[in-house]
C-alpha atoms as a PDB file:
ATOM      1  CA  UNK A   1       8.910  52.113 -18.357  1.00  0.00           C
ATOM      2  CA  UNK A   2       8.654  53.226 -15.255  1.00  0.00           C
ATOM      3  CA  UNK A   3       5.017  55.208 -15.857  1.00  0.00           C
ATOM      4  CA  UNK A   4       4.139  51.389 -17.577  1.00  0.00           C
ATOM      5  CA  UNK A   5       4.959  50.056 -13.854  1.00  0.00           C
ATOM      6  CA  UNK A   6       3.443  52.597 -11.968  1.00  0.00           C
ATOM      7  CA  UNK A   7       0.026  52.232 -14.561  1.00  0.00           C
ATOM      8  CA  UNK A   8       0.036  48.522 -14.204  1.00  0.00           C
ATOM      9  CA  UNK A   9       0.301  48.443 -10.347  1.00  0.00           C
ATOM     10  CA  UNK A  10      -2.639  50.706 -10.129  1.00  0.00           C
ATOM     11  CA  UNK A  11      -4.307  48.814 -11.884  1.00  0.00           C
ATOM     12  CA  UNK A  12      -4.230  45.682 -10.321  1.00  0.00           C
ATOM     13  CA  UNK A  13      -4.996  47.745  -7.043  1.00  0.00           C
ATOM     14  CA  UNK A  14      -8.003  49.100  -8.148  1.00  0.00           C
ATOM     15  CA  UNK A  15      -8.662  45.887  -9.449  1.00  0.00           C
ATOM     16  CA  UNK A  16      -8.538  44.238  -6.020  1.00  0.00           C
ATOM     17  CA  UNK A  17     -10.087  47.181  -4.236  1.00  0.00           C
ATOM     18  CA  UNK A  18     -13.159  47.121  -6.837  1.00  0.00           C
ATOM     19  CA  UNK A  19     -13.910  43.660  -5.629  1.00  0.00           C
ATOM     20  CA  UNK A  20     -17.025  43.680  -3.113  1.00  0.00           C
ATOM     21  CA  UNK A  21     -15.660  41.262  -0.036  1.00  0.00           C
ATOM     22  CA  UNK A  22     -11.821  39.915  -1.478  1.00  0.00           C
ATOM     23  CA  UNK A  23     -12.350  37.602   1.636  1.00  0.00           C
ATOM     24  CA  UNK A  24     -15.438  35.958   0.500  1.00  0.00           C
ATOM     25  CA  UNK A  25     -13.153  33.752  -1.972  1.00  0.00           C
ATOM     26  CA  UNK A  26     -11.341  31.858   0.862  1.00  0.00           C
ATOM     27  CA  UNK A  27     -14.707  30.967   2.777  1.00  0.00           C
ATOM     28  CA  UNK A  28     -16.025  27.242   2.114  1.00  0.00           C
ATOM     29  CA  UNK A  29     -19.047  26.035   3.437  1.00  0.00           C
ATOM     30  CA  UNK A  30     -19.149  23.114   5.802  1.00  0.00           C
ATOM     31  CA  UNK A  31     -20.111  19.380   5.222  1.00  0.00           C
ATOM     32  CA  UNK A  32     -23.532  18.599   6.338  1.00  0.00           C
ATOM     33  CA  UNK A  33     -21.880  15.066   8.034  1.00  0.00           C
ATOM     34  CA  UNK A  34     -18.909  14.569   9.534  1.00  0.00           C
ATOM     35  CA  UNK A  35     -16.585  12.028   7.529  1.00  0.00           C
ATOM     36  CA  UNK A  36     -15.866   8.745  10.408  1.00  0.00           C
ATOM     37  CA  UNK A  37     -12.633   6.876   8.826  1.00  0.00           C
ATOM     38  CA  UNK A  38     -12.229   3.658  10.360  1.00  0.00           C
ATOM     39  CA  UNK A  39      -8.971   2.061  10.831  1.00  0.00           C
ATOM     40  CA  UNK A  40      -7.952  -1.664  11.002  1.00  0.00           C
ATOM     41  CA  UNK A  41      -5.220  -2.333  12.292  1.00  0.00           C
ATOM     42  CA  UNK A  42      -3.787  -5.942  10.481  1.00  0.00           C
ATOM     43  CA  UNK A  43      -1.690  -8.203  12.959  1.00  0.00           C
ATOM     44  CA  UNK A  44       1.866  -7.891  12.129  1.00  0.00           C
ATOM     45  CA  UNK A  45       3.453 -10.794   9.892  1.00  0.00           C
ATOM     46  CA  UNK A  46       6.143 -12.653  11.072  1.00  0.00           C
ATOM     47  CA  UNK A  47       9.653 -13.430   8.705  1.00  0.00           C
ATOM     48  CA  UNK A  48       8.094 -16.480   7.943  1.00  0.00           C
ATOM     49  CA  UNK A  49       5.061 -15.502   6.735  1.00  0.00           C
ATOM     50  CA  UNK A  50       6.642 -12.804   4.618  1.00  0.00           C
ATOM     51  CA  UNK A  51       8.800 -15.378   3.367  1.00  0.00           C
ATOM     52  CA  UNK A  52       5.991 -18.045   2.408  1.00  0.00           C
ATOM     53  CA  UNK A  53       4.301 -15.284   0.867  1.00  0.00           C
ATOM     54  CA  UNK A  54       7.408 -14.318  -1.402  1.00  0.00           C
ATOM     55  CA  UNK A  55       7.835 -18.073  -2.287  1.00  0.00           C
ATOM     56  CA  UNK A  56       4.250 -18.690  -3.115  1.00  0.00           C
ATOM     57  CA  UNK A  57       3.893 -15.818  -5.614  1.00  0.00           C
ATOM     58  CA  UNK A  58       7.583 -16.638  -7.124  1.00  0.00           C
ATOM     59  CA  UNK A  59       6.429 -20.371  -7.724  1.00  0.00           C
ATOM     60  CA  UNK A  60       2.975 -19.148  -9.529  1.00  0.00           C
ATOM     61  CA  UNK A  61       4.104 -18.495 -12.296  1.00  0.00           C
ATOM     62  CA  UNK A  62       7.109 -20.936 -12.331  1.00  0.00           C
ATOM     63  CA  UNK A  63       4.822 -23.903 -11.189  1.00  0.00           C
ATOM     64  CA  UNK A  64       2.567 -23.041 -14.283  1.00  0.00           C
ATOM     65  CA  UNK A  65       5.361 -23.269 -16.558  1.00  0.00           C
ATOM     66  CA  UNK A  66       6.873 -26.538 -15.180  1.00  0.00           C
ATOM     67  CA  UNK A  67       3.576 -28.528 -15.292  1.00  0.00           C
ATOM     68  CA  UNK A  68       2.878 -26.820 -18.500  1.00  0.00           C
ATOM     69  CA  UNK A  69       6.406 -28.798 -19.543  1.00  0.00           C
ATOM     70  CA  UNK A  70       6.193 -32.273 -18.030  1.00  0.00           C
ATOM     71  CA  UNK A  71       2.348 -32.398 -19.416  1.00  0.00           C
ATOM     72  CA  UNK A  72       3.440 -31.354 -23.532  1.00  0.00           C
ATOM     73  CA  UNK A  73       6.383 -33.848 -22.651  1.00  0.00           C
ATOM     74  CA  UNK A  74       4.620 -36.963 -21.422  1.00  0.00           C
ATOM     75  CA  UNK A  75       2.542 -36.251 -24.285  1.00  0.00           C
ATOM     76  CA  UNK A  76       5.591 -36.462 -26.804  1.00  0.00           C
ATOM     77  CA  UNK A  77       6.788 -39.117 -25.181  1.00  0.00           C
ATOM     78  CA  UNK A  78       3.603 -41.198 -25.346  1.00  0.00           C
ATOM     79  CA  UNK A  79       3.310 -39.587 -29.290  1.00  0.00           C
ATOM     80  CA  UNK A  80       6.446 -41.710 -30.146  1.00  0.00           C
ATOM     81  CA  UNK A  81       5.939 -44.442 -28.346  1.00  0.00           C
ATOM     82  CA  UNK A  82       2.825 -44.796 -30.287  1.00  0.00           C
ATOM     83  CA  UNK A  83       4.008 -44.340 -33.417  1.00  0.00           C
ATOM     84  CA  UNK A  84       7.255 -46.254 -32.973  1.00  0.00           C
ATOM     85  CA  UNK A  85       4.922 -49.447 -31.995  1.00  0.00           C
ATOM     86  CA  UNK A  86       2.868 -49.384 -34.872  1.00  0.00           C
ATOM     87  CA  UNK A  87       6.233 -49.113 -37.372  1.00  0.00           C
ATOM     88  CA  UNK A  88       7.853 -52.175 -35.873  1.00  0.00           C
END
């Protein structure tokens, strides 16, 4: 086992030692531009403006589902009146 060591750690240094410039894999070549980020800075929000932000996007979708109730309920309602005027 120990000859299998010895065997495989030459060969991995000749390996690296056959290898023309080992160096030559960690080069990169440079960007023709140079990359400007631009940052904006936002003002900062106050508490209330958080606040009216979280209440705004809670009542979406619970707005949507109220109206959506009162609407299909005046229309029941106006359903049965109708057809409780025409049976009497």
């Amino acid at each position: 086992m120990n000859r299998a060591k010895r065997a495989g750690l030459r060969a991995f240094s000749g390996f690296a030692a056959l290898s023309p410039q080992p160096s030559a894999l960690f080069l990169q070549a440079q960007p023709s531009k140079p990359i400007i980020v631009k940052i904006i800075e936002t003002p900062a929000k106050t508490e209330l403006q958080g606040l009216a932000d979280v209440l705004i996007g809670s009542l979406g979708l619970t707005g949507v589902i109220v109206l959506a109730a009162l609407l299909l309920g005046l229309v029941f309602a106006s359903v049965l009146f109708w057809v409780r005027s025409r049976g009497a």
